[in-house]
N, C-alpha and C. Protein backbone atom coordinates (compact mmCIF):
# COMPACT_ATOMS: atom_id res chain seq x y z
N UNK A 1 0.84 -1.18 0.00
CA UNK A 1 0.00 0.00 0.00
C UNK A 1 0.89 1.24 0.00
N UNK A 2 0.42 1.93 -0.98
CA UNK A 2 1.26 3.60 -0.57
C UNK A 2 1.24 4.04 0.53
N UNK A 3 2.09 5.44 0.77
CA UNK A 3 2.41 5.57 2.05
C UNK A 3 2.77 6.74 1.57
N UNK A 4 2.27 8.16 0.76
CA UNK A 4 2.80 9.18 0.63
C UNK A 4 2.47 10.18 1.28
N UNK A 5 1.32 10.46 1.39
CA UNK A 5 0.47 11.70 2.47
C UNK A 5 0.00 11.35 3.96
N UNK A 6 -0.07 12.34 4.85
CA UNK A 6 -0.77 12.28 5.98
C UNK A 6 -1.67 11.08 6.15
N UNK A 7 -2.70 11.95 5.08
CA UNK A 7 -4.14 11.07 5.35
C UNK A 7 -4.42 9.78 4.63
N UNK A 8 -3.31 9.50 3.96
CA UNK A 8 -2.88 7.88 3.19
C UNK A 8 -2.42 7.20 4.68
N UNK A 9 -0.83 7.67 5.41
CA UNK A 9 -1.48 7.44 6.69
C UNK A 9 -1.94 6.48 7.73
N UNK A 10 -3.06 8.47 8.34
CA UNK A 10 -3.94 7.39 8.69
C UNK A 10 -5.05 6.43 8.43
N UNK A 11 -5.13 6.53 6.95
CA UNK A 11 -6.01 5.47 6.73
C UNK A 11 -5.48 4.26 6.34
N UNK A 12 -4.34 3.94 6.31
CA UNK A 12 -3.37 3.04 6.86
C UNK A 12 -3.34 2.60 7.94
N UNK A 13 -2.91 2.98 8.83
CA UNK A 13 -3.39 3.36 10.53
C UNK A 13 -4.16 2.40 10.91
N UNK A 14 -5.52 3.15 10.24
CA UNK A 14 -7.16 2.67 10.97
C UNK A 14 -6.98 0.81 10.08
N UNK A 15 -6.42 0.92 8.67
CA UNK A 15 -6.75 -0.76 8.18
C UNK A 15 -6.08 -1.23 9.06
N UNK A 16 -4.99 -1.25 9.04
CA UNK A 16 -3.77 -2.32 10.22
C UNK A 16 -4.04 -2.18 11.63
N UNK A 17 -5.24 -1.59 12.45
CA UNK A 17 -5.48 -1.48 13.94
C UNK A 17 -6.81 -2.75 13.59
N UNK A 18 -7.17 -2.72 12.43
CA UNK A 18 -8.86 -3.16 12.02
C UNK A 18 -8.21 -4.51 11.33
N UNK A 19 -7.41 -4.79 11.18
CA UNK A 19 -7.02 -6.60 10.65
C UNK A 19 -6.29 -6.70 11.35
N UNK A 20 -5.51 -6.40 12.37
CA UNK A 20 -4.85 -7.11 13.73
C UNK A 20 -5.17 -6.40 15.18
N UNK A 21 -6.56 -6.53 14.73
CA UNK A 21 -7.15 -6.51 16.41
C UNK A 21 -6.79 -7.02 17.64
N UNK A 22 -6.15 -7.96 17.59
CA UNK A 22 -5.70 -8.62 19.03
C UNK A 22 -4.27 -8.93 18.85
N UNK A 23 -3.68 -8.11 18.11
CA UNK A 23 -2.60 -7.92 18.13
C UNK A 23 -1.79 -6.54 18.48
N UNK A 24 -0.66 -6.66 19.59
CA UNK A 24 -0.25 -5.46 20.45
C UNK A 24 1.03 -4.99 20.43
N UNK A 25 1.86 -5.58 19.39
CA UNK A 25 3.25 -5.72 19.17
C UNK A 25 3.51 -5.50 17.52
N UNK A 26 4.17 -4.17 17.12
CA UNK A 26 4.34 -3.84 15.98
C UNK A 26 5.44 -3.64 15.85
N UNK A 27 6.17 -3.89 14.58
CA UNK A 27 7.68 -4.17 14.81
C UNK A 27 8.02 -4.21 12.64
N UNK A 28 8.73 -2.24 13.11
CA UNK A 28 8.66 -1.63 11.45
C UNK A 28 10.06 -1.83 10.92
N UNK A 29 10.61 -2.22 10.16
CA UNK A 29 11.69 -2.15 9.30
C UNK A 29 11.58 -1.38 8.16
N UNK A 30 12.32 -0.36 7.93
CA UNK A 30 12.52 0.21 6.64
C UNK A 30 13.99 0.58 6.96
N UNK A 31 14.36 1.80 5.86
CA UNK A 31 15.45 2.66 5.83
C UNK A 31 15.07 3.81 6.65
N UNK A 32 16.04 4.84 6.82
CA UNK A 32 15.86 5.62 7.18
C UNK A 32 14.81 6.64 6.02
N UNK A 33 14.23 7.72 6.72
CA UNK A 33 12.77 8.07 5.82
C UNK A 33 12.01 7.60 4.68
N UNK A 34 11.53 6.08 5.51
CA UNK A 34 10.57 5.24 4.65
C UNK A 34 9.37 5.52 5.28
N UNK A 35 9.16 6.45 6.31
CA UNK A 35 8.18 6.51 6.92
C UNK A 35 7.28 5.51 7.94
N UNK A 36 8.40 5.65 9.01
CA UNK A 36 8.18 4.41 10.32
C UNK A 36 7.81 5.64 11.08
N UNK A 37 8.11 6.36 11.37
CA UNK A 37 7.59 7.23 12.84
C UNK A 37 5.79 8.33 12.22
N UNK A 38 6.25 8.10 10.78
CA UNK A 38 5.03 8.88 10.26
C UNK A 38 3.61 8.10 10.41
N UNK A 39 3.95 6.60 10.32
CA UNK A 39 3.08 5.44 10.00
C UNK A 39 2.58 5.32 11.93
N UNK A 40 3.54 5.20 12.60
CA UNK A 40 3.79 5.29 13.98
C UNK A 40 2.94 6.29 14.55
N UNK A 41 2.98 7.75 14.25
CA UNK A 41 2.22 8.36 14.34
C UNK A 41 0.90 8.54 14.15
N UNK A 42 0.44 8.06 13.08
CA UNK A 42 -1.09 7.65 12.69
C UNK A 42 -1.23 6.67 12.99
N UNK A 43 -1.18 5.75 13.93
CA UNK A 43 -1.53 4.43 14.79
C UNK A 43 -1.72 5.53 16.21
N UNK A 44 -0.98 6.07 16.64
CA UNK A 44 -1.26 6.41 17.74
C UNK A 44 -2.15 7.58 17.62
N UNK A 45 -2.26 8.32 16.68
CA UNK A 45 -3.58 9.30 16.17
C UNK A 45 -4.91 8.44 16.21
N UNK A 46 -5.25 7.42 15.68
CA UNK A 46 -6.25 6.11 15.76
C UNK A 46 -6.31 5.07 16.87
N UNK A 47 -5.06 5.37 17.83
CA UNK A 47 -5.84 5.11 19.06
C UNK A 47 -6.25 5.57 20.13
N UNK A 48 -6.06 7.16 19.62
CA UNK A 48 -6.70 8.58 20.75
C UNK A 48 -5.47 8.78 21.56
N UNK A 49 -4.60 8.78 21.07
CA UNK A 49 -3.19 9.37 21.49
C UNK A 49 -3.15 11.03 22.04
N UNK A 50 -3.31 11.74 22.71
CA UNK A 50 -3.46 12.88 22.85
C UNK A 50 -2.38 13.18 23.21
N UNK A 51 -2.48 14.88 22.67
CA UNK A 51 -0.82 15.02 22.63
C UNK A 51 0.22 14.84 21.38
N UNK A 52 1.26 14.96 21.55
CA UNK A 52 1.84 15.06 20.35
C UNK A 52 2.96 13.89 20.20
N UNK A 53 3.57 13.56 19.41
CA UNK A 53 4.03 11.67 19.56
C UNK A 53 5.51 12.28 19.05
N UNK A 54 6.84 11.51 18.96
CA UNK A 54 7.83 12.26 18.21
C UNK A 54 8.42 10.77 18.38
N UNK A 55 9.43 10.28 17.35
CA UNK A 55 10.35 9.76 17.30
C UNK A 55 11.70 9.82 18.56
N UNK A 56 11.64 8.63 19.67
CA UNK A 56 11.91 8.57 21.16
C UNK A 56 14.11 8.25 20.64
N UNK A 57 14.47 9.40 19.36
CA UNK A 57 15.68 8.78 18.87
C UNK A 57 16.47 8.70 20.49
N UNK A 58 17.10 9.39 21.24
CA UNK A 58 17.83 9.16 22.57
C UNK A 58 16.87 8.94 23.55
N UNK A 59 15.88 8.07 23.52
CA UNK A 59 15.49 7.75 25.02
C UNK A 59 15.04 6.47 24.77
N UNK A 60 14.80 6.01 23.47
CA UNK A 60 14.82 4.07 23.38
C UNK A 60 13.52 3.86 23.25
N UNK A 61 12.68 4.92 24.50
CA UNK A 61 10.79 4.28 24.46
C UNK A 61 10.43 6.15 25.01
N UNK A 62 9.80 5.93 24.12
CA UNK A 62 8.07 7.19 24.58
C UNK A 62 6.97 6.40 24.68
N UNK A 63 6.69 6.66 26.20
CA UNK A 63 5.26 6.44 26.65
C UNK A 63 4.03 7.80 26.16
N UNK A 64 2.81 7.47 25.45
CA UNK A 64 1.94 8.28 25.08
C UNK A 64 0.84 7.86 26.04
N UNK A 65 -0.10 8.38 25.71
CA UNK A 65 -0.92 8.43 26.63
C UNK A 65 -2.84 8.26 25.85
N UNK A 66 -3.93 7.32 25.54
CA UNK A 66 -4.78 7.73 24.75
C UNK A 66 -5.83 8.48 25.88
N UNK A 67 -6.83 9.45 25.33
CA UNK A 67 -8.01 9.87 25.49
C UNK A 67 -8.19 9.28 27.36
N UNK A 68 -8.49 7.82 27.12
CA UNK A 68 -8.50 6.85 28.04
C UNK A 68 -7.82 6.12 29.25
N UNK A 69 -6.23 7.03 28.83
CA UNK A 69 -5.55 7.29 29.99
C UNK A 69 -4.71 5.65 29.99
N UNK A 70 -4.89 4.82 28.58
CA UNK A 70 -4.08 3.47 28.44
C UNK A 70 -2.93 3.93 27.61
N UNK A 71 -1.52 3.51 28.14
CA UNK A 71 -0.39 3.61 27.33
C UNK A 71 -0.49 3.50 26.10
N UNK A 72 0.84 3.61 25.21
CA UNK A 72 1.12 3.58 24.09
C UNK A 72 2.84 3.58 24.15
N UNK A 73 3.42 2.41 23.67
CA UNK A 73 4.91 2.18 23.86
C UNK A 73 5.71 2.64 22.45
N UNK A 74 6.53 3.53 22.03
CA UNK A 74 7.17 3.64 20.84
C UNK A 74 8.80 3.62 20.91
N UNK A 75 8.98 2.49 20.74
CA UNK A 75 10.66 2.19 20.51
C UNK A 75 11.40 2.88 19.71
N UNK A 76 12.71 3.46 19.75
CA UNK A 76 13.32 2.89 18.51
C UNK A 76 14.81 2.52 18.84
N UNK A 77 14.94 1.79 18.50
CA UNK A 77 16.05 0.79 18.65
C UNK A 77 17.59 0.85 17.75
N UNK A 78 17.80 2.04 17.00
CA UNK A 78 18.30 2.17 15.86
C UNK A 78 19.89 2.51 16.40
N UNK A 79 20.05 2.82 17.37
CA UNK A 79 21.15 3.10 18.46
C UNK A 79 22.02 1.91 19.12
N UNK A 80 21.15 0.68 19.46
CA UNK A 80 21.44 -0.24 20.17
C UNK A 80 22.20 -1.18 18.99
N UNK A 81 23.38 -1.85 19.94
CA UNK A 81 24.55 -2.66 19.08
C UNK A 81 24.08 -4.23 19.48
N UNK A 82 23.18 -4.15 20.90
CA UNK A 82 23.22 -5.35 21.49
C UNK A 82 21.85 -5.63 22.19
N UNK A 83 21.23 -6.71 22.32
CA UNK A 83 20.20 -6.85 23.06
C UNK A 83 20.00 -6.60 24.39
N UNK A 84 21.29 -7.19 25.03
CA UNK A 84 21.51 -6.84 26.17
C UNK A 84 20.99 -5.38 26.93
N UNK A 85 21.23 -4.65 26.23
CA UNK A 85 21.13 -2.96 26.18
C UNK A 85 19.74 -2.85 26.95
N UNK A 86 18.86 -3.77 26.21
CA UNK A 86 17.22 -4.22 26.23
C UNK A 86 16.94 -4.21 27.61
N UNK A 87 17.78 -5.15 28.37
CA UNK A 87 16.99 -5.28 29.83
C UNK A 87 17.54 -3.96 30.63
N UNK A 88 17.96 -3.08 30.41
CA UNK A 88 18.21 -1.65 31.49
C UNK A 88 16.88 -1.10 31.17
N UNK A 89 16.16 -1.00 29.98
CA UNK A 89 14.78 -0.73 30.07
C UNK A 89 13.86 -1.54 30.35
N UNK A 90 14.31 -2.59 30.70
CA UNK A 90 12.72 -3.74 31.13
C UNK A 90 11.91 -3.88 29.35
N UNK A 91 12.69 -3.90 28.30
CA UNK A 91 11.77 -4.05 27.32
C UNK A 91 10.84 -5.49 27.20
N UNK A 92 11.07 -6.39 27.63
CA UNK A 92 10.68 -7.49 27.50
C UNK A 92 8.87 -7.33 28.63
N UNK A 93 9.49 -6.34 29.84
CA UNK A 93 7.92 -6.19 30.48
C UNK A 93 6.91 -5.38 28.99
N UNK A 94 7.44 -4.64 28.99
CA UNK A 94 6.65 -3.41 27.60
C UNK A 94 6.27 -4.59 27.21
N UNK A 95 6.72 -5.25 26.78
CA UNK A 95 6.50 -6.19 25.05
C UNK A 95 5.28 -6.91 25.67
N UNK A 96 5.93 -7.33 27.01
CA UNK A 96 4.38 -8.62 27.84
C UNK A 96 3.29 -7.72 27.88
N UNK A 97 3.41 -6.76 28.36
CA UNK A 97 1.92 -6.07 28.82
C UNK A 97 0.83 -5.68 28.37
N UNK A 98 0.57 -6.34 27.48
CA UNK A 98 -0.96 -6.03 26.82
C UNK A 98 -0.96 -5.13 26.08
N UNK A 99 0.03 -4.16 26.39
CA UNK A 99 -0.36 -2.75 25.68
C UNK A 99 0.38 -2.74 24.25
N UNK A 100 -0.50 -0.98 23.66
CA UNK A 100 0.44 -1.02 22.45
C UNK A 100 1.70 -1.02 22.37
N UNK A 101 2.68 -1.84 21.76
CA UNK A 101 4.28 -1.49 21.53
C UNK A 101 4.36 -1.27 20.14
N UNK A 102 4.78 -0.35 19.51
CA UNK A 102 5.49 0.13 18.14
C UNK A 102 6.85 0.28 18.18
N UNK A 103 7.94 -0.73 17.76
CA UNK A 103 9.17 -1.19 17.64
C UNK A 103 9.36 -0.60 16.22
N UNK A 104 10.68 0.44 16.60
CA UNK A 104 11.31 1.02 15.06
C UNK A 104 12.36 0.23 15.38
N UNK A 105 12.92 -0.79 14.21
CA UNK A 105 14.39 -0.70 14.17
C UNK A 105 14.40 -1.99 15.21
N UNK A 106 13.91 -2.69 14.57
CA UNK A 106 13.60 -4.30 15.96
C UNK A 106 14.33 -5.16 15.50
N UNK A 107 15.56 -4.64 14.50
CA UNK A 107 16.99 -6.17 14.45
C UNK A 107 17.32 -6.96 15.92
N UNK A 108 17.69 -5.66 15.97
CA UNK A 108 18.53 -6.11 17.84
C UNK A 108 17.55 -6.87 18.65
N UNK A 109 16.33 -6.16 18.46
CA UNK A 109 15.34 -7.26 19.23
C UNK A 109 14.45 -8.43 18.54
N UNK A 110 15.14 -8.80 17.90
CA UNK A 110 14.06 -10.16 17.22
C UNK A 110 13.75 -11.03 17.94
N UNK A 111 14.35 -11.53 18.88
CA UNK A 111 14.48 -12.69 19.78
C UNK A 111 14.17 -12.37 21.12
N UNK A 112 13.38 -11.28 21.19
CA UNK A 112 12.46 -10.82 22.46
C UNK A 112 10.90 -10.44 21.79
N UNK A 113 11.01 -10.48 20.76
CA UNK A 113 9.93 -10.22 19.91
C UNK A 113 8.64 -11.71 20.15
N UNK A 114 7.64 -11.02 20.48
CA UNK A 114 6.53 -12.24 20.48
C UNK A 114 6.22 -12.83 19.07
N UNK A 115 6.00 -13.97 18.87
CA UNK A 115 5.69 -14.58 17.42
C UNK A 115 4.86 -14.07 16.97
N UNK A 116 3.73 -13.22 17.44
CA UNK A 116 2.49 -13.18 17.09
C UNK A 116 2.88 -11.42 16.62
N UNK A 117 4.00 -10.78 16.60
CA UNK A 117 4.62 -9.31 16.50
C UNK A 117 3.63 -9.82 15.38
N UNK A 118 3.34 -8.20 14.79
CA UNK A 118 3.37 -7.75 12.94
C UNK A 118 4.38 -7.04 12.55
N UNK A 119 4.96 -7.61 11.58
CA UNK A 119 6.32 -7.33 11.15
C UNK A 119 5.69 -6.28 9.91
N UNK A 120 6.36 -5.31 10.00
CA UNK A 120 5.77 -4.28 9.10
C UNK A 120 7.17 -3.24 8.29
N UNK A 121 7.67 -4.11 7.21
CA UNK A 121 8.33 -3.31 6.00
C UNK A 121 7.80 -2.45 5.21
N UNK A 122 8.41 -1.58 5.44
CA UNK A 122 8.68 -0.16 4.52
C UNK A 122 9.51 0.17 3.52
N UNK A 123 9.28 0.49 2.26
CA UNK A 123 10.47 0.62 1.62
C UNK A 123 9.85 1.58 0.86
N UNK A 124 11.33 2.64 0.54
CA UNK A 124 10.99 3.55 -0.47
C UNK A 124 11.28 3.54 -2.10
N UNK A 125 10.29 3.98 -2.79
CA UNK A 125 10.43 3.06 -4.15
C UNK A 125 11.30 4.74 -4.89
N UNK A 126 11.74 4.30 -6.20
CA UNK A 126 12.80 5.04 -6.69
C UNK A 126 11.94 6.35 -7.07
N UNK A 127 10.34 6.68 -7.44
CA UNK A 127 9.85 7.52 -7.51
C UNK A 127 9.50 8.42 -6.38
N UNK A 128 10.07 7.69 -5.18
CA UNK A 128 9.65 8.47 -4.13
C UNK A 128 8.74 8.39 -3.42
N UNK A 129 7.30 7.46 -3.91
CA UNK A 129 6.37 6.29 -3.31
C UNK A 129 6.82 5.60 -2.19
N UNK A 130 6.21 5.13 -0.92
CA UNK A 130 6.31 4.02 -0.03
C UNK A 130 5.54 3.52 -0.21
N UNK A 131 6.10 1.95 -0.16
CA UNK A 131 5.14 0.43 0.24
C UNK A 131 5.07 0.17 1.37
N UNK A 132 4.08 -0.20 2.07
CA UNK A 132 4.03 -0.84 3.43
C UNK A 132 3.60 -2.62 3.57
N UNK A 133 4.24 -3.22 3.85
CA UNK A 133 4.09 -4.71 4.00
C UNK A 133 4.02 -5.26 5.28
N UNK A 134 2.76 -5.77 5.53
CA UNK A 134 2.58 -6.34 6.48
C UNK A 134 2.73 -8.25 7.10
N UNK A 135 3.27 -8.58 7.46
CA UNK A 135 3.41 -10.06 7.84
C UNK A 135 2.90 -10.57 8.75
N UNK A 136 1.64 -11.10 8.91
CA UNK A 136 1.48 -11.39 10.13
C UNK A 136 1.47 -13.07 10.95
């Protein structure tokens, strides 16, 4: 699916919250500006995220907050050499807890990753288009 505007998006967003409903673990691979924190952003716009969301580059995780006062976990991992790194944040509790987790950059963590993650590639095509691919 494209991935060029806002409102492409979130109506991106709303399909992938609406075919993995009981799924709480998202986990994006692309390049750098394939549009992981943009896609990231309109997930947490569609789940009443209030407030404003940003790419957590030096702090590993941003906690958001919806409407409803239930978390919202946003990784990014693009820093880390080692998994290890992982348990000074307790990532493995994040990952258990029911809640949303959005994993940028989840090499390092594959093997803390629940099976049931959606693995979600991004790539930018030579016109300048994004694809979004979902695996579930």
């Amino acid at each position: 699916m494209p991935l060029d505007h806002a409102d492409e998006a979130a109506d991106l967003a709303a399909a992938m919250l609406s075919a993995c409903k009981n799924r709480r673990v998202f986990a994006f691979q692309g390049e750098l500006g394939a549009g992981k924190t943009t896609l990231i952003k309109a997930l947490c716009g569609e789940l009443g995220v209030a407030g404003g969301t940003a790419s957590p580059s030096f702090g590993i995780v941003n906690e958001y907050r919806t409407a409803g006062d239930e978390p919202v976990y946003h990784f990014d991992l693009y820093r880390l050499k080692d998994a290890a790194e992982l348990d000074g944040i307790g990532f493995t509790e994040y990952i258990d807890s029911g809640k949303y987790c959005f994993v940028e950059w989840p090499e390092v963590a594959r093997k803390l990753l629940p099976p049931d993650a959606v693995r979600v590639r991004m790539k930018v095509a030579s016109t300048g288009g994004r694809t979004v691919e979902l695996a579930l």
